[in-house]
PDB file of N, CA and C in Angstrom:
ATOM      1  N   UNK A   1      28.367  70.430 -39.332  1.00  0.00           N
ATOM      2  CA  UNK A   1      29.780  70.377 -39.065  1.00  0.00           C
ATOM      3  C   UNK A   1      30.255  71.756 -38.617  1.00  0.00           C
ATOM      4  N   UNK A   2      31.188  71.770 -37.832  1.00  0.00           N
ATOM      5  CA  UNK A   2      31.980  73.820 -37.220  1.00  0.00           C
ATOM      6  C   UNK A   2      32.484  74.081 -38.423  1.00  0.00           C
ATOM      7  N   UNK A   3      31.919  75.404 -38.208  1.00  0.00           N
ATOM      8  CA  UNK A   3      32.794  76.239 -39.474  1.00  0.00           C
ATOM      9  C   UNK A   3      32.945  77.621 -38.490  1.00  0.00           C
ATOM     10  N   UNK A   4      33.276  78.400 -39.317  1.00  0.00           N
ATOM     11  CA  UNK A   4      33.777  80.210 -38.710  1.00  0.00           C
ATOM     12  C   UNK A   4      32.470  80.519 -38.466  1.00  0.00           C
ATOM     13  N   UNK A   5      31.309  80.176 -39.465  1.00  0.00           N
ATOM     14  CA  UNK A   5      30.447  81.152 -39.346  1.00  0.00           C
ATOM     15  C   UNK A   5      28.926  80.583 -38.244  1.00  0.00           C
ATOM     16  N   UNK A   6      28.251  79.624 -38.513  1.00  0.00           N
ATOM     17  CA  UNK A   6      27.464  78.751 -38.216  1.00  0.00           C
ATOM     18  C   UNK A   6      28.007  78.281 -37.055  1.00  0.00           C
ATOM     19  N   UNK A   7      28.871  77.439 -37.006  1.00  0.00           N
ATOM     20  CA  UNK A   7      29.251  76.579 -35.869  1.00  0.00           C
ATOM     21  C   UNK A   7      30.383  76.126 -35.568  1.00  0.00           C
ATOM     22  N   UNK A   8      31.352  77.795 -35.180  1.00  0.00           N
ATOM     23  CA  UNK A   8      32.981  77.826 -34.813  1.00  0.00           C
ATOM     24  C   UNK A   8      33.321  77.315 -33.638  1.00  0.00           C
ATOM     25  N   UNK A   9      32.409  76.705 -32.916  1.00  0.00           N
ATOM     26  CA  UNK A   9      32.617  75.947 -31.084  1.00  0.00           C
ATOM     27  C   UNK A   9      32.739  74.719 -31.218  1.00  0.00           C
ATOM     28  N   UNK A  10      34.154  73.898 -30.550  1.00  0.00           N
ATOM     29  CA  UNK A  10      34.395  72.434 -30.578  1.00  0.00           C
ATOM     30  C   UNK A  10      34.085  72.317 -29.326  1.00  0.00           C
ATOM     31  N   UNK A  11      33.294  71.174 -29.508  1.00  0.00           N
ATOM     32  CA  UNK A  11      32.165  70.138 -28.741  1.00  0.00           C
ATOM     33  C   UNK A  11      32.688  68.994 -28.896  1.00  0.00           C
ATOM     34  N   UNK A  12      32.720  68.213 -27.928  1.00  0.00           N
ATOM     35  CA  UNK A  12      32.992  66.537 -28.097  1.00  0.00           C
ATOM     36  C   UNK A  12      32.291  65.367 -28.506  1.00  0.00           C
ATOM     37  N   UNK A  13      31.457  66.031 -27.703  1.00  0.00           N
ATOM     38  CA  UNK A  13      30.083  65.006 -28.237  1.00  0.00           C
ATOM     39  C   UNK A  13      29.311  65.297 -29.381  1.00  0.00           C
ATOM     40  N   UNK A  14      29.573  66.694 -29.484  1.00  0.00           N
ATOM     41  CA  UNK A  14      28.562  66.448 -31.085  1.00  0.00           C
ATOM     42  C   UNK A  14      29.890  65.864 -32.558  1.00  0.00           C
ATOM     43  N   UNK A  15      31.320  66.393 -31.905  1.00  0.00           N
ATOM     44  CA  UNK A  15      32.039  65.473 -32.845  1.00  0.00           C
ATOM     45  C   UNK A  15      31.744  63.951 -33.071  1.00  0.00           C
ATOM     46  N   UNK A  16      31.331  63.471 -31.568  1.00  0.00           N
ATOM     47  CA  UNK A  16      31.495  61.963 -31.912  1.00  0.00           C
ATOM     48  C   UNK A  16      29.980  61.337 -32.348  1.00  0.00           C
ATOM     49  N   UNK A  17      29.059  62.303 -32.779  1.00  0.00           N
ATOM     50  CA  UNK A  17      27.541  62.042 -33.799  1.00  0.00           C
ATOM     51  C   UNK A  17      27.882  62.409 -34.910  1.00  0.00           C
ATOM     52  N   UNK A  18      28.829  63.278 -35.375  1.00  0.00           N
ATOM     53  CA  UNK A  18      29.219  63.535 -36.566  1.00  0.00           C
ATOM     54  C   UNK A  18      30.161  62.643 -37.166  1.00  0.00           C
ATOM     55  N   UNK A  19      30.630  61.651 -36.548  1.00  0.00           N
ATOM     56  CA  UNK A  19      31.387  60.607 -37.636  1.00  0.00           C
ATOM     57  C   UNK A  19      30.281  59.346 -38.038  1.00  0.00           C
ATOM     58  N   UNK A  20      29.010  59.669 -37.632  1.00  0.00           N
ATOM     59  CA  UNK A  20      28.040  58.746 -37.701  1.00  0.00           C
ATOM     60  C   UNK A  20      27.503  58.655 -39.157  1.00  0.00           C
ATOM     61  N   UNK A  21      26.975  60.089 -39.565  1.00  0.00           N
ATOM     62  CA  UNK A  21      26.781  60.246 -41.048  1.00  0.00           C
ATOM     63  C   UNK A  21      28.112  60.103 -41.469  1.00  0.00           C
ATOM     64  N   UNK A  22      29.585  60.513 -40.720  1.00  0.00           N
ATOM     65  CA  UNK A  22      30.662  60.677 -41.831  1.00  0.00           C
ATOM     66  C   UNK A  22      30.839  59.597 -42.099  1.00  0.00           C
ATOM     67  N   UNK A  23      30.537  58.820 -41.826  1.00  0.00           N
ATOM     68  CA  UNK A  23      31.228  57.495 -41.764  1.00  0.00           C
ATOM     69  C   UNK A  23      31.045  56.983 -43.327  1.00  0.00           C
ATOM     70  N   UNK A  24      29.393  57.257 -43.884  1.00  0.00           N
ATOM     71  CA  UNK A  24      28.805  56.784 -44.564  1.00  0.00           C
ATOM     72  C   UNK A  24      29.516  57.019 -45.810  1.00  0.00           C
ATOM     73  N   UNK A  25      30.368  58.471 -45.846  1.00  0.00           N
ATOM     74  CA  UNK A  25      30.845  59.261 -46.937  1.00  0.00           C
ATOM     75  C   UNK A  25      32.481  58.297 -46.792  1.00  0.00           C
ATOM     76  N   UNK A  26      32.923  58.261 -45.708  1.00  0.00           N
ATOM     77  CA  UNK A  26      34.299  58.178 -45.787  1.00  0.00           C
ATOM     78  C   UNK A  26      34.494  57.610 -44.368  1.00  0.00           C
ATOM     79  N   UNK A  27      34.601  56.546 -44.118  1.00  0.00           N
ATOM     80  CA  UNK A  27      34.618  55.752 -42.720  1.00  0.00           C
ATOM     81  C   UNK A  27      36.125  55.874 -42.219  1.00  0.00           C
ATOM     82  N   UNK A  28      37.099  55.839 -43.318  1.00  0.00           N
ATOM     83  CA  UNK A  28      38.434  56.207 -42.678  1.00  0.00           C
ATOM     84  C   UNK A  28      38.839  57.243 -41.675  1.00  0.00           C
ATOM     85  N   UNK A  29      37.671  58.659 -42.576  1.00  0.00           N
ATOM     86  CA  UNK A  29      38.197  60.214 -41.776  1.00  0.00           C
ATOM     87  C   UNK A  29      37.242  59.845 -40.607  1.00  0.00           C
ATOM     88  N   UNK A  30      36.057  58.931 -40.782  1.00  0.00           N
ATOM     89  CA  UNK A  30      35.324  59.138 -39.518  1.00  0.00           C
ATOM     90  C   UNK A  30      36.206  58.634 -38.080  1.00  0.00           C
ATOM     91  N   UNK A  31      36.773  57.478 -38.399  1.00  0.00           N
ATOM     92  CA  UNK A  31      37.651  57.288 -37.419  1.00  0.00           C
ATOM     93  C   UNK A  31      38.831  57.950 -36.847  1.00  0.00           C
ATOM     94  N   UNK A  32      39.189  58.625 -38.076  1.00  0.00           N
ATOM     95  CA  UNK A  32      40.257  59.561 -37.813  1.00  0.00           C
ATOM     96  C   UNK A  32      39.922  60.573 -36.667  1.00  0.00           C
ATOM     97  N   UNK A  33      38.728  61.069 -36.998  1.00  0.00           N
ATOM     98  CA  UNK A  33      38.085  61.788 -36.509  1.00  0.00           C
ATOM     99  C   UNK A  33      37.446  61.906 -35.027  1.00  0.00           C
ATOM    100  N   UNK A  34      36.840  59.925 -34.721  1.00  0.00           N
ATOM    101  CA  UNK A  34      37.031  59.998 -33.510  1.00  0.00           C
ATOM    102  C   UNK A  34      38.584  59.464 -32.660  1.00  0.00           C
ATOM    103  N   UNK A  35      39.116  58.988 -33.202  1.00  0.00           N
ATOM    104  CA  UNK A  35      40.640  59.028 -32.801  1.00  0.00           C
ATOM    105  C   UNK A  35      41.639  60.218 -32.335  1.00  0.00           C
ATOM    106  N   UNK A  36      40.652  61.253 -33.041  1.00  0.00           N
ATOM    107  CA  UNK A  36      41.535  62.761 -32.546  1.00  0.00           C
ATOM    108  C   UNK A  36      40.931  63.086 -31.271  1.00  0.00           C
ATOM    109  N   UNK A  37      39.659  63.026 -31.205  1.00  0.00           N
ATOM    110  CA  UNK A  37      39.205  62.976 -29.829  1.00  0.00           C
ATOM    111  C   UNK A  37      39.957  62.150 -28.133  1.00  0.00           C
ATOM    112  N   UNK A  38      40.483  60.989 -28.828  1.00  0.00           N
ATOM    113  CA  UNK A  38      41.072  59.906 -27.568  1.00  0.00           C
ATOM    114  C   UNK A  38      42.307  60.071 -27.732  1.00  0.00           C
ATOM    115  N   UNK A  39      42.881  61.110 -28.600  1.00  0.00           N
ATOM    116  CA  UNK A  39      44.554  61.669 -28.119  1.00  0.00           C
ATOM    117  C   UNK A  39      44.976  62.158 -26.976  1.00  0.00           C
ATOM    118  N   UNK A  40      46.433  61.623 -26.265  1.00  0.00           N
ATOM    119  CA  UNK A  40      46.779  62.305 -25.418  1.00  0.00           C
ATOM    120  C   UNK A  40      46.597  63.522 -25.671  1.00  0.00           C
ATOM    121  N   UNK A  41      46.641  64.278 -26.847  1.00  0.00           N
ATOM    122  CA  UNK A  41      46.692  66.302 -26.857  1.00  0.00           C
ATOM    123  C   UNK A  41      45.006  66.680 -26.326  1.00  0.00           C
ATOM    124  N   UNK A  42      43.897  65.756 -26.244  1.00  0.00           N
ATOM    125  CA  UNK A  42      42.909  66.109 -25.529  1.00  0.00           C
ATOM    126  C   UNK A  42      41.784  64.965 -24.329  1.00  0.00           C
ATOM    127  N   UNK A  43      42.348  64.140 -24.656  1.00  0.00           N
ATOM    128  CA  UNK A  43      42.345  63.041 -23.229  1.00  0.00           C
ATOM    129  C   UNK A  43      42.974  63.431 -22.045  1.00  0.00           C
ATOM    130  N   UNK A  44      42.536  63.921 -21.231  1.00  0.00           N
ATOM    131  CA  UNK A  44      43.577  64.175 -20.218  1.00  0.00           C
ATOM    132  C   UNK A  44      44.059  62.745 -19.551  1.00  0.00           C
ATOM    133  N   UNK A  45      44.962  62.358 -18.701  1.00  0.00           N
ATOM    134  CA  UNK A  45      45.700  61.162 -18.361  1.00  0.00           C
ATOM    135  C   UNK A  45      44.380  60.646 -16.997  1.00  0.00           C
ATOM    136  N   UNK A  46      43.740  61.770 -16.921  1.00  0.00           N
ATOM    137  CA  UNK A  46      42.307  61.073 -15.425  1.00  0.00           C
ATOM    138  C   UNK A  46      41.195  60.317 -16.740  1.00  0.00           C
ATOM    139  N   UNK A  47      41.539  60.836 -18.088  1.00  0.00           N
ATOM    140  CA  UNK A  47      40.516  59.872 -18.744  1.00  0.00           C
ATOM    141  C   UNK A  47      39.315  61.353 -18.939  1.00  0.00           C
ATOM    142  N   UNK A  48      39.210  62.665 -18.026  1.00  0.00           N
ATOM    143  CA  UNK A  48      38.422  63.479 -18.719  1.00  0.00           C
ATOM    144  C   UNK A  48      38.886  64.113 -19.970  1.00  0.00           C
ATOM    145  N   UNK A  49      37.795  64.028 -20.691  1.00  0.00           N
ATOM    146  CA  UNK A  49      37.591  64.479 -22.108  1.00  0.00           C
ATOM    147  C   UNK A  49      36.750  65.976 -22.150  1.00  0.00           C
ATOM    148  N   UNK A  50      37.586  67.345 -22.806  1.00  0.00           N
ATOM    149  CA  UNK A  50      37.110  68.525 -23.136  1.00  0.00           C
ATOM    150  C   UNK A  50      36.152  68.231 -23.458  1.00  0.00           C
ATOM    151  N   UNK A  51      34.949  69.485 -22.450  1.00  0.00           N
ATOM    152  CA  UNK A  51      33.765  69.234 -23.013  1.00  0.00           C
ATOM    153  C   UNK A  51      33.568  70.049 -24.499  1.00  0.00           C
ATOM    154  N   UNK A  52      34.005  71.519 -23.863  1.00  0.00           N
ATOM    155  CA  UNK A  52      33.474  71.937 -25.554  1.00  0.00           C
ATOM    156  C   UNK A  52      34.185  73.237 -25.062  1.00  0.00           C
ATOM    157  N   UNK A  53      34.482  74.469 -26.264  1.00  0.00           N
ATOM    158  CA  UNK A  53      35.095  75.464 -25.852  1.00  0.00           C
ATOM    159  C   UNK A  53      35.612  76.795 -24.458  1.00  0.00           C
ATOM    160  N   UNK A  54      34.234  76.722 -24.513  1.00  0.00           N
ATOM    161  CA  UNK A  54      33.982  77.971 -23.217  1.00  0.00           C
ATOM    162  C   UNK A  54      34.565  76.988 -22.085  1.00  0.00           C
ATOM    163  N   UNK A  55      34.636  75.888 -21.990  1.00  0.00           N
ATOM    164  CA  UNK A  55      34.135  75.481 -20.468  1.00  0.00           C
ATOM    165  C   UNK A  55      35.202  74.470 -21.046  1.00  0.00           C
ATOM    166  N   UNK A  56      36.212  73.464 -21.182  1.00  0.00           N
ATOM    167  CA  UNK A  56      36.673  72.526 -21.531  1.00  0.00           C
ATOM    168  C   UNK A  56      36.811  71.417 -20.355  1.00  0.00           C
ATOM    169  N   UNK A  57      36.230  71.703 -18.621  1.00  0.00           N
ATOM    170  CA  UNK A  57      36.282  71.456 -17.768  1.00  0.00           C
ATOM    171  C   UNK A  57      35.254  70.781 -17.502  1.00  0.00           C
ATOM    172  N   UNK A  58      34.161  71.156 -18.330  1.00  0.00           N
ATOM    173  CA  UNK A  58      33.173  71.046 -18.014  1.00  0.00           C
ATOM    174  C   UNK A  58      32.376  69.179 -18.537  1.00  0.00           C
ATOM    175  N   UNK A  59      31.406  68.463 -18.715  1.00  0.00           N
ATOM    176  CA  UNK A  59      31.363  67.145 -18.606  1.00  0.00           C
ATOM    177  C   UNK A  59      29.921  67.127 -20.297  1.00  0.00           C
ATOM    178  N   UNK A  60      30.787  66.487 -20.934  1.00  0.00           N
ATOM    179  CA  UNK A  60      29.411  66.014 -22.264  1.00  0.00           C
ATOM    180  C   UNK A  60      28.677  64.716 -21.764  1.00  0.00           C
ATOM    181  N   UNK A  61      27.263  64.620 -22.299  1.00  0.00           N
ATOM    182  CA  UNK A  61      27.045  63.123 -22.447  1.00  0.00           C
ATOM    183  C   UNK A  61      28.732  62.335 -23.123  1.00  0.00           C
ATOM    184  N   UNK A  62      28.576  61.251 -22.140  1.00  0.00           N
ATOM    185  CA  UNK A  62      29.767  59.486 -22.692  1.00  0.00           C
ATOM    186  C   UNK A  62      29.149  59.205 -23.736  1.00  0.00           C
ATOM    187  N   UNK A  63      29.104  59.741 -24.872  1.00  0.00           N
ATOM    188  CA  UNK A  63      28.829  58.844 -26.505  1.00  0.00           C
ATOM    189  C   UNK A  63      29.817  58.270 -27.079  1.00  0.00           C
ATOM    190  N   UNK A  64      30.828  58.638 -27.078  1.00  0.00           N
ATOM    191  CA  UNK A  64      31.692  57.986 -27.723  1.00  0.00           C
ATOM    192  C   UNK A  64      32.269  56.095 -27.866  1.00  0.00           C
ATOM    193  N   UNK A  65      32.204  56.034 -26.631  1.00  0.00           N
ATOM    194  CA  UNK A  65      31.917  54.172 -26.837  1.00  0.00           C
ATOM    195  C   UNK A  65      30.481  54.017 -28.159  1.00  0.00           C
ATOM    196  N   UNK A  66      29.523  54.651 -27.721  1.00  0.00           N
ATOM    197  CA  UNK A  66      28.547  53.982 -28.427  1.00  0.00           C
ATOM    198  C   UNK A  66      29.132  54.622 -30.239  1.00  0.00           C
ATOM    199  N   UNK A  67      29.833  55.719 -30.463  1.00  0.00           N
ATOM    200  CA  UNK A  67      30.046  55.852 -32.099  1.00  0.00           C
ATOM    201  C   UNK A  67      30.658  54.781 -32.535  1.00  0.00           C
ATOM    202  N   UNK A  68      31.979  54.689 -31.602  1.00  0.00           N
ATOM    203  CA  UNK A  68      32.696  53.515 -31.843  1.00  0.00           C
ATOM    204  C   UNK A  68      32.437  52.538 -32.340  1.00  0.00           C
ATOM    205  N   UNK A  69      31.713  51.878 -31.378  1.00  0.00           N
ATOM    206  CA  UNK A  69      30.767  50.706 -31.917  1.00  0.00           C
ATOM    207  C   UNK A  69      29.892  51.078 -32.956  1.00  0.00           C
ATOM    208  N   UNK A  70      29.477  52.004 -33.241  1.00  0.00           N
ATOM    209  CA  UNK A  70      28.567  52.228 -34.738  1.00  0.00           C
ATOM    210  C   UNK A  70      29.682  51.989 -35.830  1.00  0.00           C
ATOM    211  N   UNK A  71      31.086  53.107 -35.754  1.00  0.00           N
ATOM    212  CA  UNK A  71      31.762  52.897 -36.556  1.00  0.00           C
ATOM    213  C   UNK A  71      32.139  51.077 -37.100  1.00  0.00           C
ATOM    214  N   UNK A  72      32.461  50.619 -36.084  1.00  0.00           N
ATOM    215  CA  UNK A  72      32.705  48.640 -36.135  1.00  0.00           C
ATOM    216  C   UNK A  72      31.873  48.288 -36.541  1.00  0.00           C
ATOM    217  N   UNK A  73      30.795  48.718 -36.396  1.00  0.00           N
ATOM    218  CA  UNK A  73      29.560  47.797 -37.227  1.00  0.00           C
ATOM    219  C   UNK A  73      29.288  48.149 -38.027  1.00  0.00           C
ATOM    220  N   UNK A  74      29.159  49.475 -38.675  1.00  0.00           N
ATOM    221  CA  UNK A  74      29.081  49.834 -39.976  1.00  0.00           C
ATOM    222  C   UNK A  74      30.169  49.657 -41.198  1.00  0.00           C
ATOM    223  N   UNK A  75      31.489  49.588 -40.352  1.00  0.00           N
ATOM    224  CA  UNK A  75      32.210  49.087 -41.341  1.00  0.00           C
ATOM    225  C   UNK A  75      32.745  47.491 -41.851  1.00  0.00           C
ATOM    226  N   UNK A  76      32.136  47.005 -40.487  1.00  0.00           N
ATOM    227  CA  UNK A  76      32.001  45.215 -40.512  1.00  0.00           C
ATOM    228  C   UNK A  76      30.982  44.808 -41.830  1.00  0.00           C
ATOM    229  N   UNK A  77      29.690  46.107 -41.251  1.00  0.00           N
ATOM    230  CA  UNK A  77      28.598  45.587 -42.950  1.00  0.00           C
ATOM    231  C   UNK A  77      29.090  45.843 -43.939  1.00  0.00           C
ATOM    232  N   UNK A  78      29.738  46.909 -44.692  1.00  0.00           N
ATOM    233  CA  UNK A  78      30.112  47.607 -45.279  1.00  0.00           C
ATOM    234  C   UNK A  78      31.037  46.723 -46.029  1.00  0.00           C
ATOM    235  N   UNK A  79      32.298  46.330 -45.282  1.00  0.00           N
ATOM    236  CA  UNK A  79      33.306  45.244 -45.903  1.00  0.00           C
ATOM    237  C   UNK A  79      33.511  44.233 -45.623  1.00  0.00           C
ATOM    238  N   UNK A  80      32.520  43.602 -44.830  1.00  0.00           N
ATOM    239  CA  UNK A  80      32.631  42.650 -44.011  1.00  0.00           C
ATOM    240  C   UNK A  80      34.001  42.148 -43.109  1.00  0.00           C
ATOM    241  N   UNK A  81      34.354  43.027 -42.367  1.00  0.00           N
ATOM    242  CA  UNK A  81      35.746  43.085 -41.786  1.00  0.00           C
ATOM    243  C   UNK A  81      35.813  44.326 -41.101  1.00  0.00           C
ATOM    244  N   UNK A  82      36.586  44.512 -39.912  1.00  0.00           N
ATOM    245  CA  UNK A  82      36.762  45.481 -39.147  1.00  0.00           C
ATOM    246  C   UNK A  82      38.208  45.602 -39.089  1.00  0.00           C
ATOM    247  N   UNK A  83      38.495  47.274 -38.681  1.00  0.00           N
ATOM    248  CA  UNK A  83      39.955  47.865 -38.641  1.00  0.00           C
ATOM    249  C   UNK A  83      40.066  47.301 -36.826  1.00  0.00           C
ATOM    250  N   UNK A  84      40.456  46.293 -36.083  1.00  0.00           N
ATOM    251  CA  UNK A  84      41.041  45.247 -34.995  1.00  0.00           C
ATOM    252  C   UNK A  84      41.586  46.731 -34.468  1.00  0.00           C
ATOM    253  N   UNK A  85      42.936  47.206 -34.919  1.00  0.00           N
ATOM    254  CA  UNK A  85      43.715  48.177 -34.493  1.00  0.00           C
ATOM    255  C   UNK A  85      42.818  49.409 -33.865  1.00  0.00           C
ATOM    256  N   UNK A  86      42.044  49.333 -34.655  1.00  0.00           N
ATOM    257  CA  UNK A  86      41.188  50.903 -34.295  1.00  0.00           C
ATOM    258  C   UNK A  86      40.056  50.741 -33.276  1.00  0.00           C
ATOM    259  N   UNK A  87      40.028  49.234 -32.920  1.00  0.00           N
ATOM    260  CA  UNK A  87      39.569  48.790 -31.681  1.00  0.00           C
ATOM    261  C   UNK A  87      40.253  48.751 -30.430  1.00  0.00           C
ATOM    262  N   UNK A  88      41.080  48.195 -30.308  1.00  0.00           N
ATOM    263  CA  UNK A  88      42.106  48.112 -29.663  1.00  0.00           C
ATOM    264  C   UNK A  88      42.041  49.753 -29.199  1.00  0.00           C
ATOM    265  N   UNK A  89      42.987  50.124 -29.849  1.00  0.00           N
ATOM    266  CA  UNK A  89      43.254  51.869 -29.330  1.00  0.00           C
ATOM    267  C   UNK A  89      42.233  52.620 -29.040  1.00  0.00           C
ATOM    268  N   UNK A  90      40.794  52.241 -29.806  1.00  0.00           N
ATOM    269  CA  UNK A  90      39.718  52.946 -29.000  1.00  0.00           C
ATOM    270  C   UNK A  90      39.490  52.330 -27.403  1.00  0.00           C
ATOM    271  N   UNK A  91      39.460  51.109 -27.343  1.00  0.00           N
ATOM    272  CA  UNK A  91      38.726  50.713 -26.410  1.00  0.00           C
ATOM    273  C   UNK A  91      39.836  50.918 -25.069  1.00  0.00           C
ATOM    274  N   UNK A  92      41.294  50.891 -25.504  1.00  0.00           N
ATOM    275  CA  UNK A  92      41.955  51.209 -24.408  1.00  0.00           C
ATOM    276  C   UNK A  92      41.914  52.629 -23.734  1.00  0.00           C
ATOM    277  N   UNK A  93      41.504  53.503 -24.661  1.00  0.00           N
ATOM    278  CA  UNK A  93      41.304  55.445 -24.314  1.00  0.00           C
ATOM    279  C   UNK A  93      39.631  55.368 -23.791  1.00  0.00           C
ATOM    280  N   UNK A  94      38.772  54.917 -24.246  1.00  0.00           N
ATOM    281  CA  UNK A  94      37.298  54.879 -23.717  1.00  0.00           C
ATOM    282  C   UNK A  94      37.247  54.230 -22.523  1.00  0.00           C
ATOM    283  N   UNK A  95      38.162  52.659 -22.130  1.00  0.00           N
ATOM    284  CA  UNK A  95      38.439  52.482 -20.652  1.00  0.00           C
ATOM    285  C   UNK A  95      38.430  53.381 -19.842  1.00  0.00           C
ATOM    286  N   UNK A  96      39.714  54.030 -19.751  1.00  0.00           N
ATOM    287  CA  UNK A  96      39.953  55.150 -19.462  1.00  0.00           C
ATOM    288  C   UNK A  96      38.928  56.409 -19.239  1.00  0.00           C
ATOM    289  N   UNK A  97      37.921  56.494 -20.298  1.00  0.00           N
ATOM    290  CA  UNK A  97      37.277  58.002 -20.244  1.00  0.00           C
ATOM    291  C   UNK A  97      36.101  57.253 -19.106  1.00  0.00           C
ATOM    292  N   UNK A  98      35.899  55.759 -19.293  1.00  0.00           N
ATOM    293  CA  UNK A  98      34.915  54.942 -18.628  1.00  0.00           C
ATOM    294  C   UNK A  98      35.042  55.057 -17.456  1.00  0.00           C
ATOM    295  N   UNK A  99      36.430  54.959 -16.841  1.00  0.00           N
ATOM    296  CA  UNK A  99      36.851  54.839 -15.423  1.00  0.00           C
ATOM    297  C   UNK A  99      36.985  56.374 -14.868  1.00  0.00           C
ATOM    298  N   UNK A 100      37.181  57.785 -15.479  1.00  0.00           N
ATOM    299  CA  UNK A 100      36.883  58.706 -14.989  1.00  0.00           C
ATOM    300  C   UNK A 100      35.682  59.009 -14.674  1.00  0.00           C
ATOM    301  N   UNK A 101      34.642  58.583 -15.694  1.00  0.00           N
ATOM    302  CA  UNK A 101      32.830  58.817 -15.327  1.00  0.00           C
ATOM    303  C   UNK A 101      32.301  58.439 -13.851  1.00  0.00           C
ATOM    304  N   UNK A 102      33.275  56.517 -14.068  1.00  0.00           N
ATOM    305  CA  UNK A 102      32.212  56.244 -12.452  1.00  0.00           C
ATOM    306  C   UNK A 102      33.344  56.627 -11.433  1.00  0.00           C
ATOM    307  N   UNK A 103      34.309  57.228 -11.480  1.00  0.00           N
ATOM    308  CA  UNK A 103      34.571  57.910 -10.199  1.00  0.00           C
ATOM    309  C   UNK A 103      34.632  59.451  -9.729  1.00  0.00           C
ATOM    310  N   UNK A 104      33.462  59.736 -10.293  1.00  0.00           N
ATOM    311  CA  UNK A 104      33.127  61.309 -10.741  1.00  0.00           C
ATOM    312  C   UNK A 104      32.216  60.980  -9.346  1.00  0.00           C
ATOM    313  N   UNK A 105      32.144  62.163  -8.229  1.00  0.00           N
ATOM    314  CA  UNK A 105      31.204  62.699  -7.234  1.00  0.00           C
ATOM    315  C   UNK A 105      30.229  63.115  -8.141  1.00  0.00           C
ATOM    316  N   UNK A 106      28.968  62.839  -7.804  1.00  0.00           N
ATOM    317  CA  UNK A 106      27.886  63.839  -7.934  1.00  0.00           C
ATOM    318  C   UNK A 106      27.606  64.636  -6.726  1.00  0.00           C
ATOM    319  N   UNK A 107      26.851  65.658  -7.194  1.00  0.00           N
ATOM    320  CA  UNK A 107      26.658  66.809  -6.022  1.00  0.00           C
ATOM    321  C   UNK A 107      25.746  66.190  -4.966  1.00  0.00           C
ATOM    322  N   UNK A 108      24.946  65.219  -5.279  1.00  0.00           N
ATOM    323  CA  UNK A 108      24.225  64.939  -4.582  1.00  0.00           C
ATOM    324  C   UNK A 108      24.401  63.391  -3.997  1.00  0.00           C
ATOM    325  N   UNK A 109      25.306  62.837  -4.042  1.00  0.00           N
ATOM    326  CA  UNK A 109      25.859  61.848  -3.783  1.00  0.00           C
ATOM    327  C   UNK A 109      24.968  60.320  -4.055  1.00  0.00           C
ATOM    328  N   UNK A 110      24.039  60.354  -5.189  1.00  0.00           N
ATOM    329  CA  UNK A 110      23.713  58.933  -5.507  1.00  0.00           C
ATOM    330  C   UNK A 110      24.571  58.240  -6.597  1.00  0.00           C
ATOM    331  N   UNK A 111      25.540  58.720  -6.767  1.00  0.00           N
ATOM    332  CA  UNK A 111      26.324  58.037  -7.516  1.00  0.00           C
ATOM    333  C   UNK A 111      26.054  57.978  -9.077  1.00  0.00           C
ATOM    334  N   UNK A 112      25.175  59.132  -9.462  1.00  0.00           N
ATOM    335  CA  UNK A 112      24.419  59.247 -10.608  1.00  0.00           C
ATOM    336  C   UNK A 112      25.833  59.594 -11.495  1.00  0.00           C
TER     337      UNK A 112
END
């Protein structure tokens, strides 16, 4: 997890592997957690998502659909029931981060 000393740099993508174990401890903050990620204060409105400090311009692996879905399924086993709402609002901000990816140029133009 970032701290001051070890690991003071926010990253996006390693936030959204870290609600994977959190989840296990506390599935609420894990969502919280990726929910702070798909805020307007760091979603930009094209759907890019800060990559990580130095560079916030710059592009992470798209994990976050896939935590998501870990989070839903782990908490579907867990209580047999899912937070609907926290679907909803994810899946409408991950649209979004979805539809900035495939209309991203690559440098080399295969559409990678």
């Amino acid at each position: 997890m970032p701290d001051k000393w070890e690991y003071p740099w926010y990253a996006a993508w390693d936030l959204a592997f870290h609600t994977l174990p959190l989840s296990i401890v506390d599935p609420d903050f894990a969502k919280q957690q990726m929910e702070l990620m798909l805020r307007g204060l760091y979603l930009h409105p094209s759907g890019q998502m800060p990559a990580y400090e130095w560079n916030f311009s710059d592009v992470n692996p798209p994990v976050h659909a896939a935590a998501t879905l870990f989070l839903h399924r782990f908490e579907q086993a867990l209580h047999g029931e899912t937070d609907i709402d926290f679907l909803k609002t994810a899946f409408s901000k991950l649209l979004l981060n979805f539809t900035w990816w495939v209309n991203r140029k690559d440098r080399f133009g295969k559409n990678v």
